[in-house]
C-alpha atoms as a PDB file:
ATOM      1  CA  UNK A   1     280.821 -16.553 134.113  1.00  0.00           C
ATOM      2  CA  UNK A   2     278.294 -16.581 131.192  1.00  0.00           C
ATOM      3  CA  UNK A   3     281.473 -17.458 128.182  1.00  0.00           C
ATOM      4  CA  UNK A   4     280.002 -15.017 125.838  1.00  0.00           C
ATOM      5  CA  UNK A   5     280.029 -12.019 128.345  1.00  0.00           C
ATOM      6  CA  UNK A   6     283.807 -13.211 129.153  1.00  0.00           C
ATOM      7  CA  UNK A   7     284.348 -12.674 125.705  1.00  0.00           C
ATOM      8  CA  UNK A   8     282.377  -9.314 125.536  1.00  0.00           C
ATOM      9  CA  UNK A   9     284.327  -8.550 128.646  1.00  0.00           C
ATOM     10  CA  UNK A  10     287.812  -9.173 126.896  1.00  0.00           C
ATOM     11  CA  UNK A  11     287.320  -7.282 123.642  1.00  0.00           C
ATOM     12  CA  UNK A  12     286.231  -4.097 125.623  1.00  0.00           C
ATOM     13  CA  UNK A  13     289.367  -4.465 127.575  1.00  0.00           C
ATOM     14  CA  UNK A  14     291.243  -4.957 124.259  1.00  0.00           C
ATOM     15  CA  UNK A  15     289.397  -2.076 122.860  1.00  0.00           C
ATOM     16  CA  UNK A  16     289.988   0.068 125.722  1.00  0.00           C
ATOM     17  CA  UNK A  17     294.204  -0.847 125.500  1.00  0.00           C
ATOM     18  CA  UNK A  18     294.258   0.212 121.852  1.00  0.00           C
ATOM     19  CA  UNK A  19     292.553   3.262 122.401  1.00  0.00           C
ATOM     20  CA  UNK A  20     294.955   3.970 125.364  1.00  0.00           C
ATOM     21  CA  UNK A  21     298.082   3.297 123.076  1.00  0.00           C
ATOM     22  CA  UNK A  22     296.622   5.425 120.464  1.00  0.00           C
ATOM     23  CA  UNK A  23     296.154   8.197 123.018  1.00  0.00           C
ATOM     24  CA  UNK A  24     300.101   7.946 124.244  1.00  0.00           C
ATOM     25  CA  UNK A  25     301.375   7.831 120.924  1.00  0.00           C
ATOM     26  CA  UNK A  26     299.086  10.642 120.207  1.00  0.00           C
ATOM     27  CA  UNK A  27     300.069  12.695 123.428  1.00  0.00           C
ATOM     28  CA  UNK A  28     304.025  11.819 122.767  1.00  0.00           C
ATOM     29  CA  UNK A  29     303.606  13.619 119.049  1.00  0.00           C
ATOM     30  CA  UNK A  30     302.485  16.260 120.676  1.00  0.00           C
ATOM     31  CA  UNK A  31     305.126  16.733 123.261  1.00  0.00           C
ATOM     32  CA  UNK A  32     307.776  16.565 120.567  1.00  0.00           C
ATOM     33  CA  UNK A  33     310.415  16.648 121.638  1.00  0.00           C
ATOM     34  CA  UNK A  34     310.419  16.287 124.990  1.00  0.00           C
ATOM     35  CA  UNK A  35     314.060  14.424 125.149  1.00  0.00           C
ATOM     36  CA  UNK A  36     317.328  15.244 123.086  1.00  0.00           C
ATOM     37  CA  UNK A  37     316.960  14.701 119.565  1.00  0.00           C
ATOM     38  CA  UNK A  38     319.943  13.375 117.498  1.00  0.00           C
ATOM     39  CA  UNK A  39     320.818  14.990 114.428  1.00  0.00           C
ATOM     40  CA  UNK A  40     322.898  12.504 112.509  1.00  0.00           C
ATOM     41  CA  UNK A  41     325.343  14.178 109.337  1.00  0.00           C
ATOM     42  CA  UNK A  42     326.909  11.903 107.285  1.00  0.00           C
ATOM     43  CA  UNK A  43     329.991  13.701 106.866  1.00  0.00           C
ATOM     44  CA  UNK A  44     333.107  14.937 108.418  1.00  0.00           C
ATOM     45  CA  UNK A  45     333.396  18.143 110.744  1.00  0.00           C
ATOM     46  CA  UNK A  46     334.306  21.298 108.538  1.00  0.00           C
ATOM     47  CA  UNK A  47     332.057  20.390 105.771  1.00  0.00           C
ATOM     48  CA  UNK A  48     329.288  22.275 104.121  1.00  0.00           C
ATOM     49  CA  UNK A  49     326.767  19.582 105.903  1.00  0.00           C
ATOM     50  CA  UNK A  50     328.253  19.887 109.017  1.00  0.00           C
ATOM     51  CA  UNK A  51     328.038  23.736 109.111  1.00  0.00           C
ATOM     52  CA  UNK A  52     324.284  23.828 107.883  1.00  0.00           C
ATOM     53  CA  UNK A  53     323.378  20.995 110.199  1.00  0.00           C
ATOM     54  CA  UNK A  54     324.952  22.674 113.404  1.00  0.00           C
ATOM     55  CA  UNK A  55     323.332  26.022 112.318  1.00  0.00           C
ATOM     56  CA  UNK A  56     320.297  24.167 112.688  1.00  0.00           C
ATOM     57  CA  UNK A  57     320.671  21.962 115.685  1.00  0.00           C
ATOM     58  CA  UNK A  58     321.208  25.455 117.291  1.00  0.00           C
ATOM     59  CA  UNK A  59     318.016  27.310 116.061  1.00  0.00           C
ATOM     60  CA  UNK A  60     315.810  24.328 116.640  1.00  0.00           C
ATOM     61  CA  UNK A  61     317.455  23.733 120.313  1.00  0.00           C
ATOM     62  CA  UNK A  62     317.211  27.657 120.858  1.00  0.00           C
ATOM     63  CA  UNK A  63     313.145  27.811 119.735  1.00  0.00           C
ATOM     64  CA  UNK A  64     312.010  24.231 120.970  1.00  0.00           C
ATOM     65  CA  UNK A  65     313.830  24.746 124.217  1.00  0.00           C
ATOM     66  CA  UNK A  66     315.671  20.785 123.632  1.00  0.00           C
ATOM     67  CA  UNK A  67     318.890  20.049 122.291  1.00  0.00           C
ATOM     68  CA  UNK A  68     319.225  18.803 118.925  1.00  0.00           C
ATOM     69  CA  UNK A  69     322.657  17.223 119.038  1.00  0.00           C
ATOM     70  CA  UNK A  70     324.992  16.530 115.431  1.00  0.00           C
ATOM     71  CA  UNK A  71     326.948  13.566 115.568  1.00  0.00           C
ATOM     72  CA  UNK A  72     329.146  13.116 112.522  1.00  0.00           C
ATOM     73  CA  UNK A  73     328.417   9.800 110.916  1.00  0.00           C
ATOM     74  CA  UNK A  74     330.699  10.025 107.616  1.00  0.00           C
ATOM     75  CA  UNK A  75     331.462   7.284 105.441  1.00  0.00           C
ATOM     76  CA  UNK A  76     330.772   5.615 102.028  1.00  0.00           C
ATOM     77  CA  UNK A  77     329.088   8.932 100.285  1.00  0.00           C
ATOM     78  CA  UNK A  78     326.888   9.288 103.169  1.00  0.00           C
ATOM     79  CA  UNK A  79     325.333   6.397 103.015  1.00  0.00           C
ATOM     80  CA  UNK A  80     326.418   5.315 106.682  1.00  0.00           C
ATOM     81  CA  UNK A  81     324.729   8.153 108.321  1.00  0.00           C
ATOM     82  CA  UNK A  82     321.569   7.666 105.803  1.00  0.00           C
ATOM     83  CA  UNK A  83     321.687   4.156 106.971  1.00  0.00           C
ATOM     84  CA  UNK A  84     321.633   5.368 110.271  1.00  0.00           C
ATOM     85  CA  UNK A  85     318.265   7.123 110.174  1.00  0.00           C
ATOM     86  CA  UNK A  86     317.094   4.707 107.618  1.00  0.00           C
ATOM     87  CA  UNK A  87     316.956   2.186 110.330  1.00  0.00           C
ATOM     88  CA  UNK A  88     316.093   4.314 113.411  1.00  0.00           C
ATOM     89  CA  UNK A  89     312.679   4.708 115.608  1.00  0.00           C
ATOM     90  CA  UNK A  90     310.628   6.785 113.617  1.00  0.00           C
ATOM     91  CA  UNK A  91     309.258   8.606 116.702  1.00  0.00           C
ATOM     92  CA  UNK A  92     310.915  11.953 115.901  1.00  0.00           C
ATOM     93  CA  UNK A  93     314.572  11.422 117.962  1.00  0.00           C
ATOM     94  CA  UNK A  94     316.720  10.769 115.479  1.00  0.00           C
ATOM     95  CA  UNK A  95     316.900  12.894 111.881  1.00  0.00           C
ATOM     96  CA  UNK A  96     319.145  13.119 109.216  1.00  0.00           C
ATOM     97  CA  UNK A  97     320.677  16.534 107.533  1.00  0.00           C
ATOM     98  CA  UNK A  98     322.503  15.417 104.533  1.00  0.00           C
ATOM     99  CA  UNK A  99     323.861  16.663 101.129  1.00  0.00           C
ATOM    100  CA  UNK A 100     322.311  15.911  97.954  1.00  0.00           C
ATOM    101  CA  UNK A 101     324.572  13.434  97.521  1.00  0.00           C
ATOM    102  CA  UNK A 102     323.148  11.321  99.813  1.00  0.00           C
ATOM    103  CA  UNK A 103     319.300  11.984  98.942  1.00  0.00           C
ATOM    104  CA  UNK A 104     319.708  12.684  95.453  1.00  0.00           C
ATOM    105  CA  UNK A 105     322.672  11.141  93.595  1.00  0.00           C
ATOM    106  CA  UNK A 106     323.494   8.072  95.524  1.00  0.00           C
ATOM    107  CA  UNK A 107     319.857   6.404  95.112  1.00  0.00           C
ATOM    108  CA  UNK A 108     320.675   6.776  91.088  1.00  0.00           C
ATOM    109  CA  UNK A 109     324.337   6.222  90.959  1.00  0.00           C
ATOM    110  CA  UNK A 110     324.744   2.751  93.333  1.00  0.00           C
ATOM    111  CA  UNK A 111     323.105  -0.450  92.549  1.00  0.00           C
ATOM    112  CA  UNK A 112     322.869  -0.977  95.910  1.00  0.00           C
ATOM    113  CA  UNK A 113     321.989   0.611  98.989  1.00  0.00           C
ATOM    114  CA  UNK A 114     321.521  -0.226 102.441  1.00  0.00           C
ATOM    115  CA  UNK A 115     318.591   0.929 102.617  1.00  0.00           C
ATOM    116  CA  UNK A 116     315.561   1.812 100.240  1.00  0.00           C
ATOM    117  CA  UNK A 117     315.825   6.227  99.711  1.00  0.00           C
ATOM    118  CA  UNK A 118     312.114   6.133  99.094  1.00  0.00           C
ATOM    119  CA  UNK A 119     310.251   4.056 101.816  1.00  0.00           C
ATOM    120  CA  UNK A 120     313.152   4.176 104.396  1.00  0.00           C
ATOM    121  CA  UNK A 121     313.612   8.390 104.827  1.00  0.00           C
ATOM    122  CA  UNK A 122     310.988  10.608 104.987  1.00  0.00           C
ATOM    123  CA  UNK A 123     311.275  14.194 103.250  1.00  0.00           C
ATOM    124  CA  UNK A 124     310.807  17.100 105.727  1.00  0.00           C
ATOM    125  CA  UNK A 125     312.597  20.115 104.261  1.00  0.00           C
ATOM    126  CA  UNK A 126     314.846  21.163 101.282  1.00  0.00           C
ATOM    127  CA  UNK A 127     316.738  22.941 103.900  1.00  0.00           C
ATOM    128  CA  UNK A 128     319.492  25.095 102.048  1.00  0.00           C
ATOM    129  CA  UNK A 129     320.969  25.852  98.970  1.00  0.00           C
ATOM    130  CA  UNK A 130     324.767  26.013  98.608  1.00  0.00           C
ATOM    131  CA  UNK A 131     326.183  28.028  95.453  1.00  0.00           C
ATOM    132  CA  UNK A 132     328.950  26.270  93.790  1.00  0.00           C
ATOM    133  CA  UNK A 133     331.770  28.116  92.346  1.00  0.00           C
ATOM    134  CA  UNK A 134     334.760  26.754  90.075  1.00  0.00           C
ATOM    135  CA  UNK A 135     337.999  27.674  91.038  1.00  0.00           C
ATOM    136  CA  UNK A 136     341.607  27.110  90.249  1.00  0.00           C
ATOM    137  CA  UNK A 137     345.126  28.134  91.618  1.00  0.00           C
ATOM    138  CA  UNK A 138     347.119  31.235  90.370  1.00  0.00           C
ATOM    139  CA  UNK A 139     349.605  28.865  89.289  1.00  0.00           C
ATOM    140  CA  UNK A 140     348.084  27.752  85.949  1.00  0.00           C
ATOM    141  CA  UNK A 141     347.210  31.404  85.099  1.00  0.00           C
ATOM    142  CA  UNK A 142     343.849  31.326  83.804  1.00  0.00           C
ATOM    143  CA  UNK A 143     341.392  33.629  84.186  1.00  0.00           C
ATOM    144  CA  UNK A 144     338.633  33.140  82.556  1.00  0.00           C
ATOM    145  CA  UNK A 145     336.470  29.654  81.960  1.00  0.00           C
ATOM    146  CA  UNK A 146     337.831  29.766  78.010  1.00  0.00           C
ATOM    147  CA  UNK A 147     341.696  29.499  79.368  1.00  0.00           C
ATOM    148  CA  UNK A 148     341.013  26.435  81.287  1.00  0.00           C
ATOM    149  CA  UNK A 149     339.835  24.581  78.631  1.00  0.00           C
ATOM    150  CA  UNK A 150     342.026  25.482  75.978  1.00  0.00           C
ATOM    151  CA  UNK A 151     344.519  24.123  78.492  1.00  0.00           C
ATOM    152  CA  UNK A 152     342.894  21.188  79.119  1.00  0.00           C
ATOM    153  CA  UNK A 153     342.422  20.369  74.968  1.00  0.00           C
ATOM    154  CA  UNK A 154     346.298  20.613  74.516  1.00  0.00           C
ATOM    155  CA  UNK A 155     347.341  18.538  77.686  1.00  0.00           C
ATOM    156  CA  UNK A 156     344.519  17.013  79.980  1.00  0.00           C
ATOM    157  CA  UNK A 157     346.826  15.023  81.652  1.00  0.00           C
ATOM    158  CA  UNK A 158     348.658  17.836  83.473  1.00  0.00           C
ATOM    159  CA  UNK A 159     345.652  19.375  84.707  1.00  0.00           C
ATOM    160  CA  UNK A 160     344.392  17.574  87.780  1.00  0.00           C
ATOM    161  CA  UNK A 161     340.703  18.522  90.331  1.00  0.00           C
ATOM    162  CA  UNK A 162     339.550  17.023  93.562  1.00  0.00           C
ATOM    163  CA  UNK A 163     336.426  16.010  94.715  1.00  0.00           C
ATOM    164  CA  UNK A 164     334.924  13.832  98.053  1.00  0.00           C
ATOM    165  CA  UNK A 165     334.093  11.232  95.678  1.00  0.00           C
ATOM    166  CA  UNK A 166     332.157  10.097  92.455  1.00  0.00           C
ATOM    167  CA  UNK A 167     329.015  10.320  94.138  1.00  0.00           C
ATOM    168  CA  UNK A 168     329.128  13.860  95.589  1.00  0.00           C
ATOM    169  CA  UNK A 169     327.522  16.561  93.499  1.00  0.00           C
ATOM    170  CA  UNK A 170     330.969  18.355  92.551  1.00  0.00           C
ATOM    171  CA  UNK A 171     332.034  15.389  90.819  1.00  0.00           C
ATOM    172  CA  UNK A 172     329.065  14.913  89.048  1.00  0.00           C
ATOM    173  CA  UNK A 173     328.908  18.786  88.109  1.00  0.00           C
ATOM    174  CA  UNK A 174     332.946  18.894  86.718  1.00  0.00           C
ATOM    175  CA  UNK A 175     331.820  15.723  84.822  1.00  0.00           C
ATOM    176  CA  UNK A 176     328.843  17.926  83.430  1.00  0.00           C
ATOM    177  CA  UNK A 177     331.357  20.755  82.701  1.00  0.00           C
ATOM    178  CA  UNK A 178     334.119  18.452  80.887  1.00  0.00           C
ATOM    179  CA  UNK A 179     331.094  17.513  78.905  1.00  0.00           C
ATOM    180  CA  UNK A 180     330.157  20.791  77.761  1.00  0.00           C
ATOM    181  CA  UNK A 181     333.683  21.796  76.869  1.00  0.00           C
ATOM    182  CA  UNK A 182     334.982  18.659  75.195  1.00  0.00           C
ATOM    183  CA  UNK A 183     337.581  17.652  77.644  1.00  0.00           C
ATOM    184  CA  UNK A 184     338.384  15.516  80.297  1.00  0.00           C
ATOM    185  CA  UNK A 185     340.765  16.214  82.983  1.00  0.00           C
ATOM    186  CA  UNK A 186     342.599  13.925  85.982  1.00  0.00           C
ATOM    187  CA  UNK A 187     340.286  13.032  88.845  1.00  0.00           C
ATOM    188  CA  UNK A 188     341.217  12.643  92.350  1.00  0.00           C
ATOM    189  CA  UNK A 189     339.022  11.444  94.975  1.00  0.00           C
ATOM    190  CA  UNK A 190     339.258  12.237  98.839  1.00  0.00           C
ATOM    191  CA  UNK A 191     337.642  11.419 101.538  1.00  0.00           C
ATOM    192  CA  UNK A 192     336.247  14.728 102.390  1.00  0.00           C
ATOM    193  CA  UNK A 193     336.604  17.918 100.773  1.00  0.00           C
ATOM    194  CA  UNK A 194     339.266  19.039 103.593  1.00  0.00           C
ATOM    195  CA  UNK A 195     342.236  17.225 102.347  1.00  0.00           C
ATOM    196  CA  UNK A 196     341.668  18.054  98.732  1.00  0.00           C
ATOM    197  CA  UNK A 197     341.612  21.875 100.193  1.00  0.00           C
ATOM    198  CA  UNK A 198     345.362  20.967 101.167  1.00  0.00           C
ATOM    199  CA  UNK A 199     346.566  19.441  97.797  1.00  0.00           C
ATOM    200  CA  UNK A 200     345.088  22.548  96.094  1.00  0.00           C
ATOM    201  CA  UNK A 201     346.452  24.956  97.557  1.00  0.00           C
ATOM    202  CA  UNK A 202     349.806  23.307  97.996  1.00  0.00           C
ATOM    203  CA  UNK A 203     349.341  22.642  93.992  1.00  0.00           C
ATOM    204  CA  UNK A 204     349.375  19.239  93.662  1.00  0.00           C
ATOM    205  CA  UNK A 205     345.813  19.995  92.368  1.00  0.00           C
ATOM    206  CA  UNK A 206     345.305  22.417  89.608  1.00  0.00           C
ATOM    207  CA  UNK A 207     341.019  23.766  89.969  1.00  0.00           C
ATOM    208  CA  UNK A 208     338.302  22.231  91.828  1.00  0.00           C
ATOM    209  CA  UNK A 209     334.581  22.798  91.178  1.00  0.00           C
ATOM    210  CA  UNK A 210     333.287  23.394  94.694  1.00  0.00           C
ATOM    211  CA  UNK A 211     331.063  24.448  96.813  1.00  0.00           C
ATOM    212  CA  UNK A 212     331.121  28.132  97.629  1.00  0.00           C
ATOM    213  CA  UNK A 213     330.703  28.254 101.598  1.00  0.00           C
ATOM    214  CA  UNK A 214     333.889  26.204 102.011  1.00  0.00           C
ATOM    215  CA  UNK A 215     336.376  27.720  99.486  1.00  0.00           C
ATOM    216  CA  UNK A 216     335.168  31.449 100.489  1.00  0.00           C
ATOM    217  CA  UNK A 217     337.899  31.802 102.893  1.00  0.00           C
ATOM    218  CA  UNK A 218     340.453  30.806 100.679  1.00  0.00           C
ATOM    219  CA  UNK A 219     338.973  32.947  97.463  1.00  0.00           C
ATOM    220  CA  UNK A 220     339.248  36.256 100.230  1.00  0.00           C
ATOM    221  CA  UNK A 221     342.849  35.389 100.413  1.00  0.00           C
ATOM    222  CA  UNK A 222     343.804  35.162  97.157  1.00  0.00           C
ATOM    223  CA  UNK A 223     344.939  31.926  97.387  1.00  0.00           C
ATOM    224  CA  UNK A 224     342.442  30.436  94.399  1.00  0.00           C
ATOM    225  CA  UNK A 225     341.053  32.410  91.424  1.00  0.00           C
ATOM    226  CA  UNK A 226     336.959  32.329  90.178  1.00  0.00           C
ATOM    227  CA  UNK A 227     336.425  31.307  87.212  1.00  0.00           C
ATOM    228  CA  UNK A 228     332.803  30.905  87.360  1.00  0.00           C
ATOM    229  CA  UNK A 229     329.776  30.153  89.289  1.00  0.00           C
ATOM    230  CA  UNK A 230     327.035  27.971  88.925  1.00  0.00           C
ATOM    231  CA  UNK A 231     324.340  30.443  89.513  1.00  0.00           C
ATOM    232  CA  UNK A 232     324.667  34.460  90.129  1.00  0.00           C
ATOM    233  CA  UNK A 233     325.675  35.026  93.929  1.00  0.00           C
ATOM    234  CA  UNK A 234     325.676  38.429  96.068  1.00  0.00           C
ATOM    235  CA  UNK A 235     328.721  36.975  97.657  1.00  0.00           C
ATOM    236  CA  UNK A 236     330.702  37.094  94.346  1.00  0.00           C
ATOM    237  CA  UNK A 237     328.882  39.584  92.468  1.00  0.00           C
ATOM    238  CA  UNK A 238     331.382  39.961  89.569  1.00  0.00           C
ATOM    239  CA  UNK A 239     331.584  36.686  89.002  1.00  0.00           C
ATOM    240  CA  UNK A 240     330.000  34.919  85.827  1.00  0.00           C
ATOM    241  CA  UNK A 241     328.085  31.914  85.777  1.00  0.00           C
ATOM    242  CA  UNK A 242     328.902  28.976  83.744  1.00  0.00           C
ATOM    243  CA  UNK A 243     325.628  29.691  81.269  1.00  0.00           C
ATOM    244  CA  UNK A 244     327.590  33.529  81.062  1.00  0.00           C
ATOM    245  CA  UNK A 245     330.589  31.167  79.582  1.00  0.00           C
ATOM    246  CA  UNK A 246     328.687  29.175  77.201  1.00  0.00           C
ATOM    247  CA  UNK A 247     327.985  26.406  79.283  1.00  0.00           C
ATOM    248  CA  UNK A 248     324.545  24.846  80.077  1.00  0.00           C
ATOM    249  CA  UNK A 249     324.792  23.060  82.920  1.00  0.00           C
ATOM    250  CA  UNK A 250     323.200  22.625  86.469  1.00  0.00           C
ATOM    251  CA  UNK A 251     324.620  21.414  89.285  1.00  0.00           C
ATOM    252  CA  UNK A 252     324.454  22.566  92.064  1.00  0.00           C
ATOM    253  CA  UNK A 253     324.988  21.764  96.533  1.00  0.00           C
ATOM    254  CA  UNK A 254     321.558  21.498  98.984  1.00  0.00           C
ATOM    255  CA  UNK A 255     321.711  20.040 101.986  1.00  0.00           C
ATOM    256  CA  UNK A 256     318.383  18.657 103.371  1.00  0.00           C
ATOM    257  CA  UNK A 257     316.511  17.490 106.308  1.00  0.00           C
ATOM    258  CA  UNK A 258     315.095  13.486 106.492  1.00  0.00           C
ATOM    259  CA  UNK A 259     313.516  11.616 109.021  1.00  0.00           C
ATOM    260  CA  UNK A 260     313.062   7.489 109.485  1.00  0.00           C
ATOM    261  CA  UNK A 261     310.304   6.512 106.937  1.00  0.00           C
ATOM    262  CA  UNK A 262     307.386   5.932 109.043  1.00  0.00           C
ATOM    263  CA  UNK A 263     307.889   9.204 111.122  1.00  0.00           C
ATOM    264  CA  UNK A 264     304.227  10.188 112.412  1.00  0.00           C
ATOM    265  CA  UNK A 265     303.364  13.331 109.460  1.00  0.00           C
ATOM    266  CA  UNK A 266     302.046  15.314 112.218  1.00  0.00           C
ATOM    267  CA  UNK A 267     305.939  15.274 113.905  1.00  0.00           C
ATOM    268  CA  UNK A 268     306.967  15.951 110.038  1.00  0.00           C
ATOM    269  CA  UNK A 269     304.847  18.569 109.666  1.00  0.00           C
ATOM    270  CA  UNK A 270     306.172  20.151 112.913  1.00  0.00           C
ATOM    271  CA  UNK A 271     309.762  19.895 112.513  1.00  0.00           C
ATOM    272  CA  UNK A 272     309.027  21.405 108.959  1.00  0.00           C
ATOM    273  CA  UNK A 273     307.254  24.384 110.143  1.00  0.00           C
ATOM    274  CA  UNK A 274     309.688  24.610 112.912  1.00  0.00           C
ATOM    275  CA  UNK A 275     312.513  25.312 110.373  1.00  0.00           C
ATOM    276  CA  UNK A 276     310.787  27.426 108.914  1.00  0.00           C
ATOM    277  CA  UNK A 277     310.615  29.961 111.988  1.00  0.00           C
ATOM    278  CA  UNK A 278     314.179  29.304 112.223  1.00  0.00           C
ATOM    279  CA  UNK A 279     315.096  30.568 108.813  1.00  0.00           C
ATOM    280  CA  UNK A 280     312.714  33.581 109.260  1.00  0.00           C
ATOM    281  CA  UNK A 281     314.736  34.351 111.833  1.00  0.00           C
ATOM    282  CA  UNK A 282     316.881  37.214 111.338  1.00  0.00           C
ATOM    283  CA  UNK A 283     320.018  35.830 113.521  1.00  0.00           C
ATOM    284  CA  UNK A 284     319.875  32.367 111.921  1.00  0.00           C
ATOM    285  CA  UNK A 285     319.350  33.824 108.488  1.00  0.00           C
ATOM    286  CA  UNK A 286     322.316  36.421 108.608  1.00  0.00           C
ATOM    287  CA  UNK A 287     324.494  33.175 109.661  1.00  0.00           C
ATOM    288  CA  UNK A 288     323.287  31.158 107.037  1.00  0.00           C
ATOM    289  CA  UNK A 289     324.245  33.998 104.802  1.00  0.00           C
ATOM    290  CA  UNK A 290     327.393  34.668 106.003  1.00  0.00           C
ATOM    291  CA  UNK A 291     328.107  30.937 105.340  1.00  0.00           C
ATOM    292  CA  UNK A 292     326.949  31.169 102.090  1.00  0.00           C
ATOM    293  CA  UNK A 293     324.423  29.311 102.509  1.00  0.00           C
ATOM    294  CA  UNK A 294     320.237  29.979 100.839  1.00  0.00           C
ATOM    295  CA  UNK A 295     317.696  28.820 102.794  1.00  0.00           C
ATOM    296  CA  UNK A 296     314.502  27.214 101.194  1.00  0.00           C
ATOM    297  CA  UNK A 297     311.033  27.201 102.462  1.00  0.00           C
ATOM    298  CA  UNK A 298     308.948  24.121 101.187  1.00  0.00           C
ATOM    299  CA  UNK A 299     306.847  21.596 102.664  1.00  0.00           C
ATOM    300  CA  UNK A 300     307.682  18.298 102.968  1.00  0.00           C
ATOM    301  CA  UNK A 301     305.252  17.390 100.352  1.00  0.00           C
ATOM    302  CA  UNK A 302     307.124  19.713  97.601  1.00  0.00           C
ATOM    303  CA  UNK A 303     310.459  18.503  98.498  1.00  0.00           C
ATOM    304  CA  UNK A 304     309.237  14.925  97.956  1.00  0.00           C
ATOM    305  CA  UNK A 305     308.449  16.092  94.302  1.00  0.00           C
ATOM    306  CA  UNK A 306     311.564  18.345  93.676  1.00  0.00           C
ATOM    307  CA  UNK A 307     313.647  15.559  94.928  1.00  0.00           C
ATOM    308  CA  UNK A 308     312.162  12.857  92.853  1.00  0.00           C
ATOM    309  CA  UNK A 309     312.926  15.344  90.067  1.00  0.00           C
ATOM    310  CA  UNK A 310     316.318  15.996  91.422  1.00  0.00           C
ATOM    311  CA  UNK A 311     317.083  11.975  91.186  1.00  0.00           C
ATOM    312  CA  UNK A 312     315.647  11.728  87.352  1.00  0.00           C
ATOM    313  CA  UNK A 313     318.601  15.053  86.446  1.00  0.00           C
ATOM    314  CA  UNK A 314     321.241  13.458  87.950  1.00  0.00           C
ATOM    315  CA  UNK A 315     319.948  10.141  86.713  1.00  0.00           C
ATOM    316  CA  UNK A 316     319.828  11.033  83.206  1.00  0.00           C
ATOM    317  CA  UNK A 317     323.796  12.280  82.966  1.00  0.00           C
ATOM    318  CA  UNK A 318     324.719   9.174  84.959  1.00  0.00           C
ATOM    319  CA  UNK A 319     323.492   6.772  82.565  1.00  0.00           C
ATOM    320  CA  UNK A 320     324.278   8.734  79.639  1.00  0.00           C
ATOM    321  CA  UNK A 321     328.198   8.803  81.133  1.00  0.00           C
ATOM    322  CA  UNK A 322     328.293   5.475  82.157  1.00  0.00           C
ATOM    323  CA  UNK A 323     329.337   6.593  85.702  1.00  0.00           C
ATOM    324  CA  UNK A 324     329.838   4.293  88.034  1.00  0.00           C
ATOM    325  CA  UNK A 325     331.300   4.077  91.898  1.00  0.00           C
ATOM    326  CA  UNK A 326     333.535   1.442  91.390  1.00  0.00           C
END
């Protein structure tokens, strides 16, 4: 055989392979998902995460006819579970739901991560807002944000709050509010929001700043007392916000939807729209609500720039505060 037409003969077959990969990986993006797709959280079960992120797994299974399945990956501020995905097959099988904490406050707050939050997870969806609401047990008798810290000026040290750690947006937002009021008060961190629950409400914590869809039940029992919110809320209509008591500051709870770094944008762009339909649902959206929860419709190119914005806010106090995770 002529050596030349060998060599013609080769690169058509080499064409001809590329083209047929190209074509599978095509057809497989458009069968998404045609297996079980994981949906890591990177926190414990009970959380704010976990309850978004198993409202979802259940809409998307429902309307994609596939399970989405949440597997509880908690550890180190999230940053096992973002790890997780970080370092997955980008093919669409394996995406993250996680709190701001790990998309927009660990990437600022650590010097290092496991992974790189900008070229390792892809944004797909904002996903939910979560009002936050400050609270504090009947106990110390305040009522109103003005009691707490005239309290706090005359004896910080008495006065203790919880949180799930430094980098979790409650700390970072009770920081923001000791700030504003020229106090600081005794910090405890737990792993998890669920065993801080216990000390409050057995007293060995005095307030927590929290996130609304996970002290609700214990606000309907009269068991903690509202001193304010961070934004107006249907769910606590007579409640004021923290700019209502002098305070400007924003912080706030979302809990968002990632996917490995190099997931194909036409999967993206799918999953997106997907929840979407799911929050236009009226079921889904009636849970979400009755979990306090806000759903936000974006596309994965506007949560990209909200969260880079996101990062620089919670950047900004960091620095300022010297905060660190140590």
């Amino acid at each position: 055989m002529n050596h030349f037409f060998a060599l013609s003969v080769w690169r058509r077959i080499a064409v001809m392979a590329v083209a047929a990969l190209l074509a599978s990986a095509a057809l497989a993006q458009d069968r998404w998902p045609a297996r079980p797709v994981r949906v890591i959280v990177p926190s414990s079960p009970g959380g704010g995460t976990d309850v978004f992120g198993r409202i979802l797994a259940q809409a998307l299974s429902e309307q994609l006819k596939q399970s989405f399945v949440v597997d509880n990956k908690p550890g180190a501020s999230g940053n096992i579970g973002a790890d997780i995905v970080a370092k997955a097959a980008p093919d669409g099988y394996t995406i993250l739901v996680a709190s701001n904490s790990s998309l927009g406050i660990n990437p600022v707050l650590l010097q290092r991560m496991p992974y790189d939050a900008d070229r390792d997870l892809a944004p797909v969806s904002r996903g939910v807002m979560a009002p936050m609401v400050l609270v504090a047990t009947p106990a110390t008798g305040w009522k109103r944000l003005k009691d707490m810290a005239e309290a706090g000026k005359k004896n910080p040290e008495k006065f203790f709050y919880g949180s799930a750690g430094v980098g979790s947006p409650p700390y970072i937002g009770m920081r923001m509010i000791e700030d504003a009021m020229g106090v600081e008060f005794m910090h405890v961190p737990y792993k998890g929001v669920a065993p801080a629950y216990q000390d409050l409400l057995a007293g060995h914590l005095q307030f927590m700043y929290t996130d609304l869809a996970t002290i609700d039940q214990y606000i309907k029992a009269g068991k903690v007392v509202v001193l304010a919110v961070n934004e107006k809320t249907s769910l606590l209509p007579n409640a004021p916000t923290l700019q209502d008591e002098g305070l400007n500051v924003r912080a706030w709870t979302s809990f968002s939807i990632m996917a490995p770094g190099k997931t194909p944008p036409a999967i993206i762009k799918k999953l997106s729209e997907e929840i979407a339909r799911a929050f236009h649902d009226p079921a889904v959206a009636r849970h979400l609500e009755q979990q306090a929860l806000i759903p936000v419709f974006d596309t994965p190119e506007t949560f990209a720039a909200e969260l880079r914005k996101e990062r620089e806010h919670w950047g900004q106090f960091i620095k300022r505060k010297n905060i660190t995770a140590d």
